[in-house]
N, C-alpha and C. Protein backbone atom coordinates (compact mmCIF):
# COMPACT_ATOMS: atom_id res chain seq x y z
N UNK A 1 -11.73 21.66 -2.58
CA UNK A 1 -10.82 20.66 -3.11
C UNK A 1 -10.85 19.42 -2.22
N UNK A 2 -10.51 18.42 -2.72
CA UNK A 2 -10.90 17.01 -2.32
C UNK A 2 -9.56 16.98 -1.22
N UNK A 3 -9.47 16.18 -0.08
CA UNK A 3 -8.43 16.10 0.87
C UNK A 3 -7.96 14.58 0.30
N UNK A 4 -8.38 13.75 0.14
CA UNK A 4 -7.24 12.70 -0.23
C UNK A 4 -8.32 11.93 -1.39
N UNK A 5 -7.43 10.95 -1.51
CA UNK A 5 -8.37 9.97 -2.65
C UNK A 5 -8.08 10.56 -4.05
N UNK A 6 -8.59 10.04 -5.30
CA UNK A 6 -8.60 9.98 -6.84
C UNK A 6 -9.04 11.98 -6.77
N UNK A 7 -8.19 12.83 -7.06
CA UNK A 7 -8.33 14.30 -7.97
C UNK A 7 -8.99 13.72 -8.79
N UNK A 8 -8.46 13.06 -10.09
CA UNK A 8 -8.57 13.50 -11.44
C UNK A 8 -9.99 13.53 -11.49
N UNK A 9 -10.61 14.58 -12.11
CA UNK A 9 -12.26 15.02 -12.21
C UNK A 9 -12.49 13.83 -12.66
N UNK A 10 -12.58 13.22 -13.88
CA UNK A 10 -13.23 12.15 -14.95
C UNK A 10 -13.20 10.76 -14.20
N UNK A 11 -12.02 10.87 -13.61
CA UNK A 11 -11.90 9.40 -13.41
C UNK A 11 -12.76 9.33 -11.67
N UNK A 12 -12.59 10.01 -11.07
CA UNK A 12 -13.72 9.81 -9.73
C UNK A 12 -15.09 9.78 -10.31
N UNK A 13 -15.29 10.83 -10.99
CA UNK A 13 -16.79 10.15 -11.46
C UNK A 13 -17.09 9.16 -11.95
N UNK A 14 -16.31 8.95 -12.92
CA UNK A 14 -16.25 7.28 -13.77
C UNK A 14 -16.51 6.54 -12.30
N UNK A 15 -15.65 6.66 -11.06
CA UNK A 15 -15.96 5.51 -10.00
C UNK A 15 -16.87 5.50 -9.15
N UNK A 16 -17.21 7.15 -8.88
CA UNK A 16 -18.52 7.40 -8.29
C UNK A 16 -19.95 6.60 -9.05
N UNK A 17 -19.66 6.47 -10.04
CA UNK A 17 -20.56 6.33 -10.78
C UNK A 17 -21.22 4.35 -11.13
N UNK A 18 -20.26 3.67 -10.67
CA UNK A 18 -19.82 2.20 -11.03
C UNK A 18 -21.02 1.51 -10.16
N UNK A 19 -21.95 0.79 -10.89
CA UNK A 19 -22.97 -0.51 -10.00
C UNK A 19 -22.33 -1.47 -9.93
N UNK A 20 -22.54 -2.20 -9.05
CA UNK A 20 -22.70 -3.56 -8.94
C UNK A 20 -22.24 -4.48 -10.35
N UNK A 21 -21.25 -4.85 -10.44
CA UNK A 21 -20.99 -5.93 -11.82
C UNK A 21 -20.73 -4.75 -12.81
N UNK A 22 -20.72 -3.70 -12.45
CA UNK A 22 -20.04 -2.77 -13.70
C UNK A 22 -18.13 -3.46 -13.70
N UNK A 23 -17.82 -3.09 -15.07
CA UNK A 23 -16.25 -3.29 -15.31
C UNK A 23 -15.78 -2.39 -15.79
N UNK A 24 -14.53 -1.93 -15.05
CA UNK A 24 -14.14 -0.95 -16.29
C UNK A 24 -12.12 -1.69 -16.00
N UNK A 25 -11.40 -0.94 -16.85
CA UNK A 25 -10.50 -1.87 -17.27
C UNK A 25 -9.31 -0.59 -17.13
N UNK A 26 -7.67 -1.05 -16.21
CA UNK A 26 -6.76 -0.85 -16.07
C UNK A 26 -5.94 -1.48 -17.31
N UNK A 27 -5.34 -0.08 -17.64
CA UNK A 27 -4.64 -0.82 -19.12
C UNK A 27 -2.70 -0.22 -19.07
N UNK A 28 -2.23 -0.83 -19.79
CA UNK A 28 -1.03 -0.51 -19.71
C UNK A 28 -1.14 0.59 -21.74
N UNK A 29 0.27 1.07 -21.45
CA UNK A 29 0.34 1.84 -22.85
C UNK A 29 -0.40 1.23 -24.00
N UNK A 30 -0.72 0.09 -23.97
CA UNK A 30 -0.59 -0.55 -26.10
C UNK A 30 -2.00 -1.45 -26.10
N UNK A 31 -2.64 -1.31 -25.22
CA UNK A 31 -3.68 -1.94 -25.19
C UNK A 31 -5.00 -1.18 -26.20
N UNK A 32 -5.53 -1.64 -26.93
CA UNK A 32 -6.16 -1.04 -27.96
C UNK A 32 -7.61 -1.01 -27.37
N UNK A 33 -8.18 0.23 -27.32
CA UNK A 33 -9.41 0.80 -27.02
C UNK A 33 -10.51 0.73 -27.85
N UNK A 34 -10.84 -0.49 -27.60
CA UNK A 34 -12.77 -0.71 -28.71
C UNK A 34 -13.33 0.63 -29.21
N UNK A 35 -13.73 0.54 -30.26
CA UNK A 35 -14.63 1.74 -30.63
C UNK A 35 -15.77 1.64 -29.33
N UNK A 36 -16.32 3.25 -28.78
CA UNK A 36 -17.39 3.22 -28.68
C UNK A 36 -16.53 2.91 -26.75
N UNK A 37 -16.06 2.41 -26.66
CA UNK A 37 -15.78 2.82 -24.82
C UNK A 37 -14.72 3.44 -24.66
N UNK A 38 -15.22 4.90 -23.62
CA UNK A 38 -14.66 5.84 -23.43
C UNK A 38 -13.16 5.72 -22.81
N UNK A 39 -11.60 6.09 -22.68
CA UNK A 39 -11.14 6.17 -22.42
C UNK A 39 -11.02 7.43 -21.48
N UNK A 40 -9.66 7.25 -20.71
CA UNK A 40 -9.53 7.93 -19.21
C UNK A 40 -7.64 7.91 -19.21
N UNK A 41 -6.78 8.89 -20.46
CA UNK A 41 -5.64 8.45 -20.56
C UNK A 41 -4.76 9.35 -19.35
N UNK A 42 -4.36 8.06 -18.74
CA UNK A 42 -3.19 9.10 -17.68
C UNK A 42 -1.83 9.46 -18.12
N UNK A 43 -1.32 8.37 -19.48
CA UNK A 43 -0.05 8.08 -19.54
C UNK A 43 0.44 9.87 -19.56
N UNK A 44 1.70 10.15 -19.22
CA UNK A 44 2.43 11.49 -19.76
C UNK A 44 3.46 10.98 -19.92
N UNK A 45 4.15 9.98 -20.40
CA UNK A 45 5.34 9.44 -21.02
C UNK A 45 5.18 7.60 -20.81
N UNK A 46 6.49 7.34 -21.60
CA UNK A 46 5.91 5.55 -21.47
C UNK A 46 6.84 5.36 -20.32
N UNK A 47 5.97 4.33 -19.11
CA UNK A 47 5.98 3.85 -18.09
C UNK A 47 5.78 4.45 -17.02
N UNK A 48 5.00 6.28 -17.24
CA UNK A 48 4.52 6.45 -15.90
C UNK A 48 3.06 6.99 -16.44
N UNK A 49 2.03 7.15 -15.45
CA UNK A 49 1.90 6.57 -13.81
C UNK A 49 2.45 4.81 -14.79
N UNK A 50 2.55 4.17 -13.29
CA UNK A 50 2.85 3.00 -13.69
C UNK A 50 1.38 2.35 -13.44
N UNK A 51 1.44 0.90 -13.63
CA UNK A 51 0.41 0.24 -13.60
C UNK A 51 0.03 -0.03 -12.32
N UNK A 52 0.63 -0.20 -11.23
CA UNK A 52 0.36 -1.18 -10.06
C UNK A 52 -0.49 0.31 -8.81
N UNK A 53 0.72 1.57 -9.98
CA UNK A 53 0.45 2.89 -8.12
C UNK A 53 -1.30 3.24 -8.96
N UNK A 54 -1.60 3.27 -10.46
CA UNK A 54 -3.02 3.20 -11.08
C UNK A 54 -3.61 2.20 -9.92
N UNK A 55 -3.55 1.09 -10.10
CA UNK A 55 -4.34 -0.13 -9.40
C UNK A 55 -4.69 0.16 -8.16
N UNK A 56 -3.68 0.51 -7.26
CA UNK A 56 -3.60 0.63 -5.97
C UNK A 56 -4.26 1.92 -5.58
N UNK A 57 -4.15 3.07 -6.54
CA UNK A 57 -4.96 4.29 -6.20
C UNK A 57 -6.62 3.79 -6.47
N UNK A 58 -6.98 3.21 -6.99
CA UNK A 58 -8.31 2.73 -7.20
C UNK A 58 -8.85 1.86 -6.73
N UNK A 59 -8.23 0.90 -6.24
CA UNK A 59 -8.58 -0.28 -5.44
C UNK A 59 -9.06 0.44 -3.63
N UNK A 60 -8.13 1.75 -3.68
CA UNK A 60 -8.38 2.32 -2.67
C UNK A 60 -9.95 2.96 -2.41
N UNK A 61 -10.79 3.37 -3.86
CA UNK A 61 -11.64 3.74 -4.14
C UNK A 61 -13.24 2.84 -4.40
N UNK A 62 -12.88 1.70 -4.64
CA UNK A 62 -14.19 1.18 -4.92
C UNK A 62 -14.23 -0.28 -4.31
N UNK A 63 -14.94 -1.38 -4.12
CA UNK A 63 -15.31 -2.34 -3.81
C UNK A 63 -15.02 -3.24 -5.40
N UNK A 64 -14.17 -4.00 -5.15
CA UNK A 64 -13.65 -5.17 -6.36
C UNK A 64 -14.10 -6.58 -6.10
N UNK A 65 -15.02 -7.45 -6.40
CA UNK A 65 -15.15 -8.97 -6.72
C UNK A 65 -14.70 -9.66 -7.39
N UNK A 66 -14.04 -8.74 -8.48
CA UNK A 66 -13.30 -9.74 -9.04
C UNK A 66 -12.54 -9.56 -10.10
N UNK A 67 -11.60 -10.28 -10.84
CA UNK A 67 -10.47 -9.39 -11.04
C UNK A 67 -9.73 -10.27 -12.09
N UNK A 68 -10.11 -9.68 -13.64
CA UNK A 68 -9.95 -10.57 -15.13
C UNK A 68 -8.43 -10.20 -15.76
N UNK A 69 -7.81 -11.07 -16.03
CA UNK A 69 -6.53 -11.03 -16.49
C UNK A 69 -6.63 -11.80 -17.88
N UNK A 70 -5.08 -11.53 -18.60
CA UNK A 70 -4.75 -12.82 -19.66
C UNK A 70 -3.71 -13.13 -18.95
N UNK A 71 -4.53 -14.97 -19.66
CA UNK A 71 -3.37 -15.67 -19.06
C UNK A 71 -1.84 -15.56 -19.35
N UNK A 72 -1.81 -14.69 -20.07
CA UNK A 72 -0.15 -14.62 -20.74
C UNK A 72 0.30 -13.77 -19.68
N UNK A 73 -0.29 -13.25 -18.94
CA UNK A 73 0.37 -12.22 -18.11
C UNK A 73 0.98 -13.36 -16.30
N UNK A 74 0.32 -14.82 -16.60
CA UNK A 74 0.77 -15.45 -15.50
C UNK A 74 2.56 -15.79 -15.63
N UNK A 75 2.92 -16.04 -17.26
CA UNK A 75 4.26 -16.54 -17.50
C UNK A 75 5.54 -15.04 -18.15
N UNK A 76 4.49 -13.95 -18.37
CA UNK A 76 5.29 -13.61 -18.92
C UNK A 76 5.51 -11.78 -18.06
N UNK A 77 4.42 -11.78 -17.10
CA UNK A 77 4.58 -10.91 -16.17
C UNK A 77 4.43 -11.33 -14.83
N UNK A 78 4.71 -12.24 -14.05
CA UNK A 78 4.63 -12.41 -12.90
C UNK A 78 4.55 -11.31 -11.94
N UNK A 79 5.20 -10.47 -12.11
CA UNK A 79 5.56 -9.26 -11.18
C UNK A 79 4.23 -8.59 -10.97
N UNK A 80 3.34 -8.73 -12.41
CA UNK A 80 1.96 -7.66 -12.23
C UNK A 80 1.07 -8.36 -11.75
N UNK A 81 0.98 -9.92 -11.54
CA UNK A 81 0.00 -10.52 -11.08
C UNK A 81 0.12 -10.97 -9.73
N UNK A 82 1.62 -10.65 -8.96
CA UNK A 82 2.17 -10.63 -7.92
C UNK A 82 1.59 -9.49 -7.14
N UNK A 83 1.96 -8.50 -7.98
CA UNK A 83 1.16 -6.56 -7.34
C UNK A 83 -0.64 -6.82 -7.08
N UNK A 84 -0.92 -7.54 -8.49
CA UNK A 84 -2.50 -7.12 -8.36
C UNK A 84 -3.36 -8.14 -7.06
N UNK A 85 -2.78 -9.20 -6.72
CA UNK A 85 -2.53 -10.60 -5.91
C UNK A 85 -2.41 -8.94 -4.16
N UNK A 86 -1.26 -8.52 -4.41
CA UNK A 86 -0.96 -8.32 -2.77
C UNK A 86 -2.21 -7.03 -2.81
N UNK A 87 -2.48 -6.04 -3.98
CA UNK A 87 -3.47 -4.89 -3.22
C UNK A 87 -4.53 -5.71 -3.06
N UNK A 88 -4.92 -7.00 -3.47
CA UNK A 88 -6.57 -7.29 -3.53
C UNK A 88 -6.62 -8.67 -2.73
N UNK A 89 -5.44 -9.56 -2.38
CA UNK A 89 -5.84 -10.28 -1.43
C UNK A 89 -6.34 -11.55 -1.85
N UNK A 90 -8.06 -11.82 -1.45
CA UNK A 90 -8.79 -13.36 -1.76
C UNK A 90 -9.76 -12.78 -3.23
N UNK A 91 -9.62 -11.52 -3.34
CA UNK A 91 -10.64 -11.48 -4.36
C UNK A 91 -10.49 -12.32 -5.52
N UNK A 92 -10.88 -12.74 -5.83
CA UNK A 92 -11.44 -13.82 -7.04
C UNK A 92 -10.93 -13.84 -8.18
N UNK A 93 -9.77 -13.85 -9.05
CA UNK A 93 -9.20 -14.31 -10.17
C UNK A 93 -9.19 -15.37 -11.28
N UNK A 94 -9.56 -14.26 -12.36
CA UNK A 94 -10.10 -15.21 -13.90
C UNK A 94 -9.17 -15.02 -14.78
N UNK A 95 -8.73 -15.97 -15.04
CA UNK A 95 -7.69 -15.64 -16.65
C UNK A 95 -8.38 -16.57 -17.87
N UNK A 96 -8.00 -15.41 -18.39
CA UNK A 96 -8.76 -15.75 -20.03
C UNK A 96 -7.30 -15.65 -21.08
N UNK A 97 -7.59 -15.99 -22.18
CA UNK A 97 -7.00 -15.35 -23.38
C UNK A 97 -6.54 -14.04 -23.50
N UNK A 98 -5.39 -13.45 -23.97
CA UNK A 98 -5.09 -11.83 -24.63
C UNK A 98 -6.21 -11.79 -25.81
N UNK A 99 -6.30 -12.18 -26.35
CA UNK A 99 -7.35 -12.10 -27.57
C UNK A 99 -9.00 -12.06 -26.61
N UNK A 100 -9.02 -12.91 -25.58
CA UNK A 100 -10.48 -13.07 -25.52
C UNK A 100 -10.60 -11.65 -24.42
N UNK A 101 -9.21 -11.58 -23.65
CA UNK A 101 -9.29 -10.05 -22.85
C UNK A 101 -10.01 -8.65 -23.43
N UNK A 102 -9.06 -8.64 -24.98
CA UNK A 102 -9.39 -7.27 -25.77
C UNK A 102 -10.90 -7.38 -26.15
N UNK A 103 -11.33 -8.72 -26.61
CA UNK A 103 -12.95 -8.77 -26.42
C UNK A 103 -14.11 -8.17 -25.52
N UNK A 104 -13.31 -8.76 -24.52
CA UNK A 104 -14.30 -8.51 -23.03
C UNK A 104 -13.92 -6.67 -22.94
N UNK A 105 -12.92 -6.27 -23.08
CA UNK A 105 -12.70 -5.19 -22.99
C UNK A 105 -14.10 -3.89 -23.51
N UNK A 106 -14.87 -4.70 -24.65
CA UNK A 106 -15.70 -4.25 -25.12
C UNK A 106 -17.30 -3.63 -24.31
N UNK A 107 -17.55 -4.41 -22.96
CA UNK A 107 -18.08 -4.04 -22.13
C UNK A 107 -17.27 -3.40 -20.62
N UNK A 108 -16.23 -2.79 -20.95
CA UNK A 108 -15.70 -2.12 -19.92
C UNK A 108 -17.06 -0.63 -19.80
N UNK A 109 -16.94 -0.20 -18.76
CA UNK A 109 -17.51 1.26 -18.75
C UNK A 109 -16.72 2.21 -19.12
N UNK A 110 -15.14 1.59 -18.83
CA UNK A 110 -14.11 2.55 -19.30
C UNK A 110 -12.83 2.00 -19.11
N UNK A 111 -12.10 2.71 -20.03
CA UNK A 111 -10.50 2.30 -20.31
C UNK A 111 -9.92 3.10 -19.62
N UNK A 112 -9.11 2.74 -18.84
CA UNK A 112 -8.10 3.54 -17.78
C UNK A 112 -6.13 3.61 -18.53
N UNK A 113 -5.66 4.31 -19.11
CA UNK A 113 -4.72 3.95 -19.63
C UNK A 113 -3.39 4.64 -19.15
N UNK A 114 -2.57 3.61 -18.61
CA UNK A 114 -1.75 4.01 -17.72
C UNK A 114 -0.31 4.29 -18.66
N UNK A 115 1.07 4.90 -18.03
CA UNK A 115 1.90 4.70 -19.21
C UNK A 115 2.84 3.41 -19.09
N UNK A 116 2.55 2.41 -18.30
CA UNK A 116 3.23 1.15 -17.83
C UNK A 116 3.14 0.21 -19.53
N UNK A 117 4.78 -0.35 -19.57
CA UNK A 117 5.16 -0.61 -20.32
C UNK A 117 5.45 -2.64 -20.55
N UNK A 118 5.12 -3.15 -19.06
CA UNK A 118 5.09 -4.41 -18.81
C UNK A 118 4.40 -5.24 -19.75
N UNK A 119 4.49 -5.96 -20.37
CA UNK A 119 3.46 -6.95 -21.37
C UNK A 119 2.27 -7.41 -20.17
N UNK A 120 1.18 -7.15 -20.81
CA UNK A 120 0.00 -7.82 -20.49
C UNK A 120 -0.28 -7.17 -18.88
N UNK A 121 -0.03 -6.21 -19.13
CA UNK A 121 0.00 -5.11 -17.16
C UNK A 121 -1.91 -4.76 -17.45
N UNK A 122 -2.64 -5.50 -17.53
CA UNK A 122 -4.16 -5.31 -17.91
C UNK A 122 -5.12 -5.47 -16.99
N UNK A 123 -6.20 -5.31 -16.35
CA UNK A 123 -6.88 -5.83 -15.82
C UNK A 123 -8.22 -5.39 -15.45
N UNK A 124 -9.31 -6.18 -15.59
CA UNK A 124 -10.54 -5.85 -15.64
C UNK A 124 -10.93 -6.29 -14.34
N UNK A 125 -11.68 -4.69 -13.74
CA UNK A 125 -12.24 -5.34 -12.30
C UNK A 125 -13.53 -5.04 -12.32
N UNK A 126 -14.32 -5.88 -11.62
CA UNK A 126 -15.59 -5.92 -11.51
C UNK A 126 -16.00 -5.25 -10.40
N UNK A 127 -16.85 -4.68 -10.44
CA UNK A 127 -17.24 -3.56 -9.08
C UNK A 127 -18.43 -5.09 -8.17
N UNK A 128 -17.86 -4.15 -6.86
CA UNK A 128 -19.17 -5.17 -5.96
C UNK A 128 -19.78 -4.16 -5.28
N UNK A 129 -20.45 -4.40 -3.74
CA UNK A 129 -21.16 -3.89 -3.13
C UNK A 129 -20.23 -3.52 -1.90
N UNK A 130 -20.56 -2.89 -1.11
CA UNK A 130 -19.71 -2.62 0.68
C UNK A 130 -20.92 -3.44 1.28
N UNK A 131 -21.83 -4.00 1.21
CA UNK A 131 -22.66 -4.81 1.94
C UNK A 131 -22.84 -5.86 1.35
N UNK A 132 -23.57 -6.71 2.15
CA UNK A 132 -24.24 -8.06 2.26
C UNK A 132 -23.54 -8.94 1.87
């Protein structure tokens, strides 16, 4: 048995597994899952796990460059872009559209779906390297 870090079988591999510029996508309850990319559902009721202790357990796990939001989530969730801002620091922040988000969503490697209930608690991270 694993001593610390991500248990859940599916989802460590999903991260074991992540290259360079792979994305896969932190979602809150209502976020709608493209045909055709696999989901990874944690929710067991609405609003837990929450979105930020998801983020923060994974951020713990992989190398992030960069880090895709909607912009609706700057006016109408501050709080989640405040959380995703303190685990990640200078990494690099893009806001797009809610509409153009669920798009991009379409090249995630995978949907992570948390039971957090915040509007627009979303976010697509881009995997990097531990070197160069």
């Amino acid at each position: 048995m694993k001593k610390h870090g991500i248990v859940h079988p599916e989802l460590a591999r999903v991260l074991a597994e992540l290259g360079h510029g792979d994305q896969i996508c932190i979602a809150d309850v209502g976020l709608p899952v493209p045909p055709g990319v696999p989901r990874i559902d944690l929710a067991y009721r609405l609003g837990a796990p929450g979105f930020l202790d998801v983020v923060a357990a994974i951020a713990g796990e992989i190398v992030v460059e960069q880090l895709m939001i909607a912009d609706e989530a700057l006016a109408r969730s501050p709080e989640v872009v405040a959380g995703l801002q303190q685990v990640f620091g200078e990494v690099r922040l893009v806001t797009i559209t809610h509409e153009q988000f669920k798009i991009a969503t379409r090249r995630a490697r995978v949907i992570i779906r948390t039971g957090e209930t915040t509007p627009y608690a979303n976010v697509l991270l881009t995997s990097g390297v531990p070197f160069g």
